[in-house]
N, C-alpha and C. Protein backbone atom coordinates (compact mmCIF):
# COMPACT_ATOMS: atom_id res chain seq x y z
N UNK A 1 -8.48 4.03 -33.15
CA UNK A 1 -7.91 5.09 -32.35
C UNK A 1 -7.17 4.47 -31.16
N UNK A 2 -6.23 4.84 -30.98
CA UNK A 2 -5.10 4.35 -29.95
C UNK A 2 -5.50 4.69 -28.63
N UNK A 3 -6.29 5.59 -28.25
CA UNK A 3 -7.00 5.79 -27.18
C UNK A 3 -7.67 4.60 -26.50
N UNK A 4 -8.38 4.04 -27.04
CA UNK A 4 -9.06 3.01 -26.53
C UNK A 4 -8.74 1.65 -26.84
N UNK A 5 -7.80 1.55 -27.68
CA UNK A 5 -6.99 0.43 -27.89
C UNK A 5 -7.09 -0.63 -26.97
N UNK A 6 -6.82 -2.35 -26.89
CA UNK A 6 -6.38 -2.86 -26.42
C UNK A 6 -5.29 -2.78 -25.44
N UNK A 7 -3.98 -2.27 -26.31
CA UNK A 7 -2.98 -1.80 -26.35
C UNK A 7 -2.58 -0.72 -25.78
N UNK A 8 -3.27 0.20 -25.63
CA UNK A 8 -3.02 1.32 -25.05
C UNK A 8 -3.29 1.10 -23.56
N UNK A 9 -2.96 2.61 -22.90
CA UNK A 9 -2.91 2.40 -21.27
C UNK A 9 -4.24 1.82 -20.86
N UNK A 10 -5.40 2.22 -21.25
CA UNK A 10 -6.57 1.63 -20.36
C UNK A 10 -6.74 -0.08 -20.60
N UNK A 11 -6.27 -0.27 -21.67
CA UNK A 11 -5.85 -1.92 -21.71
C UNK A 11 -5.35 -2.16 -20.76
N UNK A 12 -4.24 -1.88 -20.06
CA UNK A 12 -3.04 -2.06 -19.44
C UNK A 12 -3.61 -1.99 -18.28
N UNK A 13 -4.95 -1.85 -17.38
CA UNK A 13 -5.29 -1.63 -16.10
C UNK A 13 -5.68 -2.39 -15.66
N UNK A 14 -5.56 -2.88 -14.29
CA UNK A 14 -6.26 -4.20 -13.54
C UNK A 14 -7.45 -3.84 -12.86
N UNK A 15 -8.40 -4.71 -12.64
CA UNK A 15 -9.30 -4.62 -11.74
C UNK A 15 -9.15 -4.48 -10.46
N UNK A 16 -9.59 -3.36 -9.56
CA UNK A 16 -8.56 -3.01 -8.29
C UNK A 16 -9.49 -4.03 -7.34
N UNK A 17 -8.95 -4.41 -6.48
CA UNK A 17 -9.66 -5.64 -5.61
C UNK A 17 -8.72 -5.13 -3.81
N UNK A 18 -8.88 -5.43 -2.63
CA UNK A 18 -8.61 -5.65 -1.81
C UNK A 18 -9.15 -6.88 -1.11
N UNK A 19 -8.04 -7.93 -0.68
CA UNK A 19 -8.06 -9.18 -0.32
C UNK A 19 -9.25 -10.06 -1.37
N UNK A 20 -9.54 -9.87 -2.47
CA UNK A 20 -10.73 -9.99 -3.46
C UNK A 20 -11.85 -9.92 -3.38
N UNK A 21 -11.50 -8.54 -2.53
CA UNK A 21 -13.38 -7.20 -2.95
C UNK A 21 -13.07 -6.62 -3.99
N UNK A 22 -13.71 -6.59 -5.09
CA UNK A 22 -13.40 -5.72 -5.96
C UNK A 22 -14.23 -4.34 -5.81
N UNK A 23 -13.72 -3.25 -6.31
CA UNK A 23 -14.21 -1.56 -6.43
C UNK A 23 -13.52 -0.87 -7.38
N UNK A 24 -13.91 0.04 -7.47
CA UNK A 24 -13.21 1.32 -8.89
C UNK A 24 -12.74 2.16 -7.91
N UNK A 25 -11.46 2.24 -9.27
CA UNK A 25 -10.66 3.10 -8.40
C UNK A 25 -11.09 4.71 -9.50
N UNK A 26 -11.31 5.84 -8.37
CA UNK A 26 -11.27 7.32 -9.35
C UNK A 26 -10.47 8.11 -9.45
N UNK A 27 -9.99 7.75 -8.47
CA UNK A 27 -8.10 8.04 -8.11
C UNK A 27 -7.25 8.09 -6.83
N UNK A 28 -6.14 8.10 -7.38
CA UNK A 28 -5.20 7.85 -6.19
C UNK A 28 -3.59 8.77 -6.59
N UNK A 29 -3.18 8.74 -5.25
CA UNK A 29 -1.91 9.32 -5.12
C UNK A 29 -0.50 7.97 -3.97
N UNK A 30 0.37 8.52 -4.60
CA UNK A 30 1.62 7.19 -4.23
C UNK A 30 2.21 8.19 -3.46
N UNK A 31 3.09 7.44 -2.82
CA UNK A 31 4.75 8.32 -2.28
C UNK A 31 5.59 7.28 -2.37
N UNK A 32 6.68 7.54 -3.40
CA UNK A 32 7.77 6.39 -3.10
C UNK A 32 9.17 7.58 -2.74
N UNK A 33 10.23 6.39 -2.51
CA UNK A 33 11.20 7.54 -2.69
C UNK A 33 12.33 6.46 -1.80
N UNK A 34 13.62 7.49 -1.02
CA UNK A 34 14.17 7.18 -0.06
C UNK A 34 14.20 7.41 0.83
N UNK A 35 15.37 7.23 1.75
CA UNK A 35 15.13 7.41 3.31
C UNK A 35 16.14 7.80 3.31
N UNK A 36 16.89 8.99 3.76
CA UNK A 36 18.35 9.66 3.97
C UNK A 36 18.52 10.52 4.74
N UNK A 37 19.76 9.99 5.65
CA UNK A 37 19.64 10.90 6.62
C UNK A 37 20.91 11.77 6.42
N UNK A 38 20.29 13.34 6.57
CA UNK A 38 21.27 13.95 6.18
C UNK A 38 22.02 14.24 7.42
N UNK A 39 23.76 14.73 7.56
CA UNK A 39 24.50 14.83 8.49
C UNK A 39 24.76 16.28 7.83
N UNK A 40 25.11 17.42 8.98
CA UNK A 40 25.86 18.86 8.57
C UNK A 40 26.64 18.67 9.89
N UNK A 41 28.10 19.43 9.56
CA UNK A 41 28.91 19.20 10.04
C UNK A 41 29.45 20.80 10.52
N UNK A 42 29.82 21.42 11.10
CA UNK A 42 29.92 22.77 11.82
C UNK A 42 31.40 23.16 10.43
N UNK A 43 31.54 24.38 9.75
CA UNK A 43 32.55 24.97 9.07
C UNK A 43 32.80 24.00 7.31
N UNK A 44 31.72 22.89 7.42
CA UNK A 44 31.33 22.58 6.03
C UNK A 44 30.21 22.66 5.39
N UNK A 45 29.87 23.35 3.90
CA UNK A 45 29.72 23.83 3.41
C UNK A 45 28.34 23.01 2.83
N UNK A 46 28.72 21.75 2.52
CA UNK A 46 27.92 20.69 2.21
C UNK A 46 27.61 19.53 3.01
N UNK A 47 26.03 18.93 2.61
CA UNK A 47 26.37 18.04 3.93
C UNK A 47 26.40 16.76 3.18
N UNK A 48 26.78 15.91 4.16
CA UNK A 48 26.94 14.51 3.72
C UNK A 48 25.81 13.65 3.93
N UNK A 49 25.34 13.13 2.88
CA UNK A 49 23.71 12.30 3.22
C UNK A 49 23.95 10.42 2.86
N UNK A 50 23.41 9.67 4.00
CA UNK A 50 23.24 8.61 4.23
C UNK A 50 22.07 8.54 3.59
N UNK A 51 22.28 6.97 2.81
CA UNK A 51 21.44 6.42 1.90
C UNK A 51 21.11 5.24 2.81
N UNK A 52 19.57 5.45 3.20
CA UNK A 52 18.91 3.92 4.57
C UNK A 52 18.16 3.10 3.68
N UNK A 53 18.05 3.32 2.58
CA UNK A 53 17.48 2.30 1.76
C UNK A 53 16.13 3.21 1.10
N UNK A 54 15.48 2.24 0.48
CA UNK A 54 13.87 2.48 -0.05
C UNK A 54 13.11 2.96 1.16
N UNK A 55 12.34 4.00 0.64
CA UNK A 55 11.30 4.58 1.75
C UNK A 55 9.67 3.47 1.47
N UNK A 56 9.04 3.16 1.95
CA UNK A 56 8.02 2.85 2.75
C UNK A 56 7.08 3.37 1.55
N UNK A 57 6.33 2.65 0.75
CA UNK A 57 5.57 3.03 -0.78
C UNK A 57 3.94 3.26 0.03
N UNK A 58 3.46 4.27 0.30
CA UNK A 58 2.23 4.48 0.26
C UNK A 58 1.52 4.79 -0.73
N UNK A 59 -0.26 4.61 -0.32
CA UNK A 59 -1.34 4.74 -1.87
C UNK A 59 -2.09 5.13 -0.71
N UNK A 60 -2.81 6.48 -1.81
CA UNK A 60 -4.02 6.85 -1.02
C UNK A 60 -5.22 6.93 -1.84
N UNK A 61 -6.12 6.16 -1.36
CA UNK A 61 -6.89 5.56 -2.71
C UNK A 61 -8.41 6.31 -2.48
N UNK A 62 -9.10 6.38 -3.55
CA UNK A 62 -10.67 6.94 -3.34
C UNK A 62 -11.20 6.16 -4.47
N UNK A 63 -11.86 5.63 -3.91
CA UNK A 63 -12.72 4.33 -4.63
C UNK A 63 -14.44 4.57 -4.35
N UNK A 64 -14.94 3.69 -5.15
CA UNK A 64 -15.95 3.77 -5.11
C UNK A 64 -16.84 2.58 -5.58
N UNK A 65 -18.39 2.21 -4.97
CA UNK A 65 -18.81 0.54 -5.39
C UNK A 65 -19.68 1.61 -5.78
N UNK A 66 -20.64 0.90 -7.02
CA UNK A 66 -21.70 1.15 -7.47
C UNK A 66 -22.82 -0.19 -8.29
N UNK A 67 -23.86 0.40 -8.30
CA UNK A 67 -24.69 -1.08 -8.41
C UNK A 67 -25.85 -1.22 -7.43
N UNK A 68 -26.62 -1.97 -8.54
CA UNK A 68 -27.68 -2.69 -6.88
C UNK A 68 -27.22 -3.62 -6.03
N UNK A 69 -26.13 -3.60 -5.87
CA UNK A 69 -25.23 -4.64 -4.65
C UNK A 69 -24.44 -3.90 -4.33
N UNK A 70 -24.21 -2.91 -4.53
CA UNK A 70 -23.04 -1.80 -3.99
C UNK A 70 -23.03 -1.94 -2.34
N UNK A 71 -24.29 -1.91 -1.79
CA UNK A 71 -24.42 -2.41 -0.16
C UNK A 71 -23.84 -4.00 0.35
N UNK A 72 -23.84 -4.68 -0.14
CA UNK A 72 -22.99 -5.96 -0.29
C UNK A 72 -21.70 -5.84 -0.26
N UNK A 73 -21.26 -5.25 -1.33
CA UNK A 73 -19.70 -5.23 -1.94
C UNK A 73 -19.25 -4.21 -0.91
N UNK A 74 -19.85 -3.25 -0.37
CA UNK A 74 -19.75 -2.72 0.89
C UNK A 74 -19.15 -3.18 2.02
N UNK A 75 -20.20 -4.08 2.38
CA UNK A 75 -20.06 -4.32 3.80
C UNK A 75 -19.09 -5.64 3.67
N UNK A 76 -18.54 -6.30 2.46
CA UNK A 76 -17.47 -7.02 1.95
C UNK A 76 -16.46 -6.77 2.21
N UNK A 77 -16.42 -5.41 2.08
CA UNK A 77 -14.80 -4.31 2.06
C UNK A 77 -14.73 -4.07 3.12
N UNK A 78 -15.69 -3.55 4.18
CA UNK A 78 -15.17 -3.46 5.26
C UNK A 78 -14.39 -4.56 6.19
N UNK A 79 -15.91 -5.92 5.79
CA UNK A 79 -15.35 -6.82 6.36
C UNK A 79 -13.56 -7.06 6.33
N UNK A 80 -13.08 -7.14 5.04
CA UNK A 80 -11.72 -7.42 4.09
C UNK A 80 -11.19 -6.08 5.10
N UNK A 81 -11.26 -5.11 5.24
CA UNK A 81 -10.15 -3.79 5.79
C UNK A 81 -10.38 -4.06 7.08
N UNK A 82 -10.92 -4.91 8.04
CA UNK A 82 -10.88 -4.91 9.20
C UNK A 82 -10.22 -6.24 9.68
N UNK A 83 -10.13 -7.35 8.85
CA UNK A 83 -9.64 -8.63 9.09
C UNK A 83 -7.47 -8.36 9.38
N UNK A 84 -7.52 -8.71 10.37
CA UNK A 84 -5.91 -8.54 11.19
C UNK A 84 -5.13 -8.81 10.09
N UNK A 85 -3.85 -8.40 9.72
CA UNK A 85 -2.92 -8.56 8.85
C UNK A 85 -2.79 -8.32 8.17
N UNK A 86 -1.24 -8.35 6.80
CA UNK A 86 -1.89 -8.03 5.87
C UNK A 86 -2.32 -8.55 4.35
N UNK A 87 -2.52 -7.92 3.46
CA UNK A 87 -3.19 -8.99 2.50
C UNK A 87 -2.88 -8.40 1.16
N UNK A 88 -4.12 -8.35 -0.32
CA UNK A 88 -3.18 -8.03 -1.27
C UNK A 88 -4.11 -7.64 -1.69
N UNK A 89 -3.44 -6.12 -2.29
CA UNK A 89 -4.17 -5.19 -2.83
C UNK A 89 -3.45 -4.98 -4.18
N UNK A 90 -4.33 -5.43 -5.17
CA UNK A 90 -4.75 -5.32 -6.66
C UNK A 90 -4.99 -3.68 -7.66
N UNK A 91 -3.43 -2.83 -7.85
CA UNK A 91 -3.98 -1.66 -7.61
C UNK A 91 -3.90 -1.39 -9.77
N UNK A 92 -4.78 -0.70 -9.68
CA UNK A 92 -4.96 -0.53 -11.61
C UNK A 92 -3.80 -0.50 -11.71
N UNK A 93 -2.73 0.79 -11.78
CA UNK A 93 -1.49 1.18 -12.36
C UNK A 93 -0.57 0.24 -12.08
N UNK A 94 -0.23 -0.47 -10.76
CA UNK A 94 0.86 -1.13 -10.37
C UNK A 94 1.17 -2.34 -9.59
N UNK A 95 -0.60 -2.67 -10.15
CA UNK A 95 -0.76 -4.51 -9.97
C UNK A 95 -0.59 -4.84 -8.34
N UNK A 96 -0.08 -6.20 -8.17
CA UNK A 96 -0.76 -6.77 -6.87
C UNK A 96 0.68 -6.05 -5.69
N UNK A 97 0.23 -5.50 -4.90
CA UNK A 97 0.96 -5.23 -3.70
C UNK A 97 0.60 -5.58 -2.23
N UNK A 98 1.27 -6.40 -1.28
CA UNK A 98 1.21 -6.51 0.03
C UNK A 98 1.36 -5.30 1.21
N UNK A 99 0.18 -5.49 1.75
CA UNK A 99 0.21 -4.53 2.48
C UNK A 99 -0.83 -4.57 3.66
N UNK A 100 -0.95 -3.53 4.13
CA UNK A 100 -2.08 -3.09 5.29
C UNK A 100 -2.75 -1.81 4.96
N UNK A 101 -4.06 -1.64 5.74
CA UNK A 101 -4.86 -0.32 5.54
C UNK A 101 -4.37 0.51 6.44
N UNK A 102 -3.40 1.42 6.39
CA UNK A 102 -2.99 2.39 7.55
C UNK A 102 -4.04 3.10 7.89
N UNK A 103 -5.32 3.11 9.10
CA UNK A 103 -5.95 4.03 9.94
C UNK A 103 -6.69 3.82 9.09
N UNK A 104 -7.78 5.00 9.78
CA UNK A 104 -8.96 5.17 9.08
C UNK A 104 -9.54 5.25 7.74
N UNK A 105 -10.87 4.29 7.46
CA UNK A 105 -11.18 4.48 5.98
C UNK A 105 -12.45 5.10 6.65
N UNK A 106 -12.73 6.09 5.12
CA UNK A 106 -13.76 7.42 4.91
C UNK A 106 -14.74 6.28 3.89
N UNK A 107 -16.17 6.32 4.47
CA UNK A 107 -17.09 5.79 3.70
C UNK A 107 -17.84 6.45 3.52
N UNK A 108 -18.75 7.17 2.33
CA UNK A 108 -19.66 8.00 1.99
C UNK A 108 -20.57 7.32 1.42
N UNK A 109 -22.04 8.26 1.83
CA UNK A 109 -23.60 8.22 0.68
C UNK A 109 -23.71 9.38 0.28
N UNK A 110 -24.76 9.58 -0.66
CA UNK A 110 -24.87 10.96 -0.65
C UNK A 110 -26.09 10.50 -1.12
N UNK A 111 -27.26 11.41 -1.29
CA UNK A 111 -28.39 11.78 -1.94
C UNK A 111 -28.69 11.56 -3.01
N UNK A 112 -27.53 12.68 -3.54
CA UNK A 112 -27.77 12.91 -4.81
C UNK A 112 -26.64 11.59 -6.10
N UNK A 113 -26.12 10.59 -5.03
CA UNK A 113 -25.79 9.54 -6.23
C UNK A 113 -25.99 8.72 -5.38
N UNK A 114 -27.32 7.70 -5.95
CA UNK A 114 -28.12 6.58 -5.62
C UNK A 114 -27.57 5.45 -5.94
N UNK A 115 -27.51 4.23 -5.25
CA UNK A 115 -26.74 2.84 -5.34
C UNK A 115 -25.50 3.14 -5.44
N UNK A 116 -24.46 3.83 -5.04
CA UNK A 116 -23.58 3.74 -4.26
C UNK A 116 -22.92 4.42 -3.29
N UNK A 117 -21.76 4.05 -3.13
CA UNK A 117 -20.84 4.81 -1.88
C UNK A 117 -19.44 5.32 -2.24
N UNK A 118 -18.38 6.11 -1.75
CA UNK A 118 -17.10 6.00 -1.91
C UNK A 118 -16.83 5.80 -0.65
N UNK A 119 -15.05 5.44 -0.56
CA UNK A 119 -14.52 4.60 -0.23
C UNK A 119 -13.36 5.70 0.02
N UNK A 120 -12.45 6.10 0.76
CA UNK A 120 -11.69 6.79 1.10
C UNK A 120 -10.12 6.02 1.95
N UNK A 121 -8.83 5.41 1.36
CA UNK A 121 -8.06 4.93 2.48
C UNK A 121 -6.83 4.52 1.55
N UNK A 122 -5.55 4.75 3.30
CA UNK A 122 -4.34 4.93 2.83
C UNK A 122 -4.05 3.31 3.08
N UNK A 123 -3.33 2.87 1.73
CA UNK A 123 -2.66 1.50 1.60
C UNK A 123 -1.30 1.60 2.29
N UNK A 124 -0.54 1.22 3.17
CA UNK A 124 0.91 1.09 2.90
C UNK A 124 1.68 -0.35 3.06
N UNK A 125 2.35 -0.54 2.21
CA UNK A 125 2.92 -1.87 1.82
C UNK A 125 3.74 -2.64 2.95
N UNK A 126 4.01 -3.60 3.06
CA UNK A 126 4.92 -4.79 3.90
C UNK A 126 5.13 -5.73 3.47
N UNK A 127 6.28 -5.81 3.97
CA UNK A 127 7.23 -7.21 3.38
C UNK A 127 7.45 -8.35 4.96
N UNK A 128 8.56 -8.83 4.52
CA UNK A 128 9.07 -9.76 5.54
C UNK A 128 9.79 -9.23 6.87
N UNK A 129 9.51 -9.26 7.82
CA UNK A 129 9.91 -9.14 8.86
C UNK A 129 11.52 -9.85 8.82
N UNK A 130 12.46 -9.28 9.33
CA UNK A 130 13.78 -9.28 8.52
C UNK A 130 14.72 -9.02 9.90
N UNK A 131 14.64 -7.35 10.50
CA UNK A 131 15.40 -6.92 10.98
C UNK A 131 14.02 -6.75 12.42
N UNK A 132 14.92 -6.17 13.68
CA UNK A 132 15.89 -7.03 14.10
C UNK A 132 15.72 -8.35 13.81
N UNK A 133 16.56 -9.20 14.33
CA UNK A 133 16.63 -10.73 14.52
C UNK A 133 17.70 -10.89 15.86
N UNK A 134 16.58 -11.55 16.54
CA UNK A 134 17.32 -12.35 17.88
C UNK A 134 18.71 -12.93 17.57
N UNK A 135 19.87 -13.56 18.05
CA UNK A 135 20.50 -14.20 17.48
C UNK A 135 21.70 -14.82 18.98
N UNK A 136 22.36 -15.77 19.17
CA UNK A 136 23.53 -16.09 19.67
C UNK A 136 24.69 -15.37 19.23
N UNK A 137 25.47 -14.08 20.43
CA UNK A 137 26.86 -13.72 20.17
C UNK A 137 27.89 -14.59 19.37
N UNK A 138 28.70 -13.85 18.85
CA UNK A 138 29.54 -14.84 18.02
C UNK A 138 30.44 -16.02 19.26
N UNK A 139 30.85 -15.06 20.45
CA UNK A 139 31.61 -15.74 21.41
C UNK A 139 30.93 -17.30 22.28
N UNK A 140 29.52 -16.82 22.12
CA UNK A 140 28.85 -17.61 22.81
C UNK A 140 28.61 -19.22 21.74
N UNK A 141 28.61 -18.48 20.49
CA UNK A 141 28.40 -19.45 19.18
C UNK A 141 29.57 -20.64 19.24
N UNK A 142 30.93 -20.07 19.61
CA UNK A 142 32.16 -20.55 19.32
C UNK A 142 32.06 -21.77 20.50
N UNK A 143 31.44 -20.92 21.87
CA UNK A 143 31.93 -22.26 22.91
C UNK A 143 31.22 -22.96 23.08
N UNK A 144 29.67 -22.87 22.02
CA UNK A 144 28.73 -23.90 22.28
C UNK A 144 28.89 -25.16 21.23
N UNK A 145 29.92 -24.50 20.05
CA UNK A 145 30.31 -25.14 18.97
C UNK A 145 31.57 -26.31 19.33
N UNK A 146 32.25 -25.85 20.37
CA UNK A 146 33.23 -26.49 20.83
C UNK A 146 34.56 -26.13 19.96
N UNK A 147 34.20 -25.22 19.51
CA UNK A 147 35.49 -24.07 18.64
C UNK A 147 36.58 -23.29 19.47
């Protein structure tokens, strides 16, 4: 049955890890998209929209450890979501992404499900620091160049 296949999608899933804590993921939600800023113009009809590039890929994840070490792998993860910077998060559907834990993570017990916890928190991704950039005027470039 193709369901459980190798081959099929649950083949296809990674072990979700942050900075290499591993946990289960039970689900999650993304936002990708763009960034456009729209312009309206007074006596036109339509407006004209600026394309600023790729929008900013968030994950909002609900995870969960379970196990007689679930308190371990716990206090692992926190350690890992509190350490400065950012690092790489291992997500089932869409593999390893760089990023940070935006704000608060939600940690639960409950009663009624013994040896473990969930895990509640928004991923959002980062790259290279790029823009601005300091730099020498072109004029200033020319007379230090002797141009």
């Amino acid at each position: 049955m193709a369901f459980f296949s190798s081959t099929g999608w649950r083949g296809r899933l990674r072990d979700a890890s942050f900075r290499g804590v591993p946990f289960s993921v039970e689900d999650d939600e993304s936002t990708f998209g763009r960034r456009v800023q729209v312009h309206e113009y007074p006596n036109r009809d339509k407006p004209w929209t600026e394309d600023l590039g790729r929008a900013t890929r968030r994950l909002t994840i609900n995870a969960y450890l379970v196990g007689d070490d679930y308190a371990d792998r716990r206090d692992r993860l926190i350690g890992a979501i509190e350490t400065a910077g950012p690092g790489t998060l291992v997500h089932p559907q869409y593999g390893e992404m760089q990023g940070s834990i935006d704000g608060q993570v939600r940690i639960t017990h409950s009663s009624t499900e013994g040896r473990m916890c969930r895990v509640s928190f928004q991923f959002v991704e980062s790259g290279e620091l790029s823009f601005p950039v300091a730099g020498m005027a072109t004029a200033k470039r020319l007379e230090t160049s002797g141009g």
